[in-house]
C-alpha atoms as a PDB file:
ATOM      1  CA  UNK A   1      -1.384 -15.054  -5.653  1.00  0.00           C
ATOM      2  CA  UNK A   2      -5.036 -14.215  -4.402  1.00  0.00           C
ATOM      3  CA  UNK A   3      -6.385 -10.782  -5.241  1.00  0.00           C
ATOM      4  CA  UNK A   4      -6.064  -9.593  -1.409  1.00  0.00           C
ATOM      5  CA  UNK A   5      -2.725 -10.667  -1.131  1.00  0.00           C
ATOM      6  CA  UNK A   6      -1.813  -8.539  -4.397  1.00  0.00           C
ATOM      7  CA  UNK A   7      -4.049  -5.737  -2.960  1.00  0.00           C
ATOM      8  CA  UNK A   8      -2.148  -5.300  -0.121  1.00  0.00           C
ATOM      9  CA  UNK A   9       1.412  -5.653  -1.482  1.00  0.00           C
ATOM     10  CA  UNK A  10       0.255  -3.500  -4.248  1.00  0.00           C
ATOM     11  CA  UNK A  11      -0.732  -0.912  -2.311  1.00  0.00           C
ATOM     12  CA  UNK A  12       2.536  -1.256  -0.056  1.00  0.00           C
ATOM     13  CA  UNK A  13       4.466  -0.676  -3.041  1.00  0.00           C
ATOM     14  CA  UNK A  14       2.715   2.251  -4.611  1.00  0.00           C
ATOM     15  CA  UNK A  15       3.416   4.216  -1.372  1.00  0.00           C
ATOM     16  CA  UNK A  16       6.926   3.065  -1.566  1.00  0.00           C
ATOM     17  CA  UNK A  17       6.910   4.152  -5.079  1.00  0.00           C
ATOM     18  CA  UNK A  18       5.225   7.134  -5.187  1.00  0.00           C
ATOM     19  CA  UNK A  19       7.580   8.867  -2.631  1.00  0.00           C
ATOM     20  CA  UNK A  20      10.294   8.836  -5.673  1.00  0.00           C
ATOM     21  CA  UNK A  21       8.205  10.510  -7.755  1.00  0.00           C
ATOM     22  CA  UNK A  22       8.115  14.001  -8.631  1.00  0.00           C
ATOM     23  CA  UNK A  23       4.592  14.521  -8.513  1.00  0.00           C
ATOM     24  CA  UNK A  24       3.173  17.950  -8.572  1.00  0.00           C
ATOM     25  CA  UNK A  25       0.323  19.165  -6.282  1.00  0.00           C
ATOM     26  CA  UNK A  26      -1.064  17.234  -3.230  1.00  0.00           C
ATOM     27  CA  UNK A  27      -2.196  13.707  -5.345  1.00  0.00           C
ATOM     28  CA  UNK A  28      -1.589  11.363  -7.590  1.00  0.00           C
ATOM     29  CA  UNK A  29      -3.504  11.356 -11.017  1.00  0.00           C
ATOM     30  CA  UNK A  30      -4.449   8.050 -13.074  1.00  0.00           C
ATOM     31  CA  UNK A  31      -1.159   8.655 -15.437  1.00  0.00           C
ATOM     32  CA  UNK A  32       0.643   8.603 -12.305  1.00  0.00           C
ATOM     33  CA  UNK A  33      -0.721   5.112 -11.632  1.00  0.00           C
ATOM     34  CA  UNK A  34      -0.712   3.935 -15.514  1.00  0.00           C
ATOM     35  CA  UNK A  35       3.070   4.427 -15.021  1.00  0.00           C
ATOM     36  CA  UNK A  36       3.432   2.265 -11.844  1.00  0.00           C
ATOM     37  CA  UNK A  37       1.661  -0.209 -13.641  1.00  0.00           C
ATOM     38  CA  UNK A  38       3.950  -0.129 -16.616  1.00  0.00           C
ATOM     39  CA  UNK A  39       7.024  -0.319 -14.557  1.00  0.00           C
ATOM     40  CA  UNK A  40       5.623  -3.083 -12.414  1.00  0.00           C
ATOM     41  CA  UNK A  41       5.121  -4.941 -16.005  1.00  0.00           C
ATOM     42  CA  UNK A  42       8.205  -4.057 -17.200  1.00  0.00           C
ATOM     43  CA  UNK A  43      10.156  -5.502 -14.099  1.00  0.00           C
ATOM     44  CA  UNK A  44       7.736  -8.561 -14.646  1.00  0.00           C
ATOM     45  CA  UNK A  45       7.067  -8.027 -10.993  1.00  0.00           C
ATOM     46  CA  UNK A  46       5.257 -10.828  -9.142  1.00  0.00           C
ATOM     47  CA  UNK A  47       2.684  -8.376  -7.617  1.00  0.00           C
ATOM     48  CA  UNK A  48       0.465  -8.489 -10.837  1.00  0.00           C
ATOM     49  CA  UNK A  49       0.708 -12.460 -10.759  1.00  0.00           C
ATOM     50  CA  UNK A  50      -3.185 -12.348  -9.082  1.00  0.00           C
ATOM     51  CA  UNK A  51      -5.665 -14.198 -10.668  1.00  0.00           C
ATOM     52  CA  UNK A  52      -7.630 -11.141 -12.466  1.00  0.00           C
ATOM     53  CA  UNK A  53     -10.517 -13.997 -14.008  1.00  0.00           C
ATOM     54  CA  UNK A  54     -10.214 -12.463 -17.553  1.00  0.00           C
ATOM     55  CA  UNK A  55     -10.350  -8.504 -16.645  1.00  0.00           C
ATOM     56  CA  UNK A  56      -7.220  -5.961 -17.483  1.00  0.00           C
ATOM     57  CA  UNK A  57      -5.178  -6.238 -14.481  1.00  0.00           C
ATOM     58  CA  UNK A  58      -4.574  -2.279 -15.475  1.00  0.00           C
ATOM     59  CA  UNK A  59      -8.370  -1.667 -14.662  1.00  0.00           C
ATOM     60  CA  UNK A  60      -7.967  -3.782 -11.298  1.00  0.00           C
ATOM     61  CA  UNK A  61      -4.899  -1.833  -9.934  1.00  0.00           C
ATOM     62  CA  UNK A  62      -6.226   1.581 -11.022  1.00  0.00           C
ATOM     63  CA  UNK A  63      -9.176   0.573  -9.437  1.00  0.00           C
ATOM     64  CA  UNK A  64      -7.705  -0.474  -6.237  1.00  0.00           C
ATOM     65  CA  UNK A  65      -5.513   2.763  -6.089  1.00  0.00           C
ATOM     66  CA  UNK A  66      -9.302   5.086  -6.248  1.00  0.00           C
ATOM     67  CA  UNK A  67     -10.236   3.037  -3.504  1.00  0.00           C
ATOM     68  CA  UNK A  68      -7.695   3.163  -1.284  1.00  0.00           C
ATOM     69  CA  UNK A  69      -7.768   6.847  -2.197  1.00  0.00           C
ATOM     70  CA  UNK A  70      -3.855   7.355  -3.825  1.00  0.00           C
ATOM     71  CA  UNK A  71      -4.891   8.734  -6.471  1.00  0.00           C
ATOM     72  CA  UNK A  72      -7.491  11.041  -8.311  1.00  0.00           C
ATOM     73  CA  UNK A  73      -9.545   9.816 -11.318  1.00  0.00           C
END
């Protein structure tokens, strides 16, 4: 799966996700999202099958959770 492709279901997901969460205040924080991530590997969930060319995929979907804004650094 290309990066954009991931991007996009990734970020579809995480708003799926995140609605189950009990999450206090108005946003997300980065342990927030470094427990998506774990459950995503932990489900061995196709989304994180993107070509990441040698970086941690953890640093790439963190990453594209700041930028889409979901969550606070």
């Amino acid at each position: 799966m290309k990066q954009k492709e991931a991007k996009h279901l990734l970020i579809q997901e995480w708003d799926s996700w995140i609605k189950k969460q009990p999450i206090k205040g108005d946003k997300a924080t980065g342990r927030d999202s470094l427990k998506f991530f774990f459950e995503l590997q932990d489900t061995r969930s196709r989304l994180l099958k993107f070509s990441s060319r040698g970086r941690d995929k953890w640093h790439i979907v963190h990453a594209w959770l700041l930028y889409e804004d979901r969550v606070s650094d």
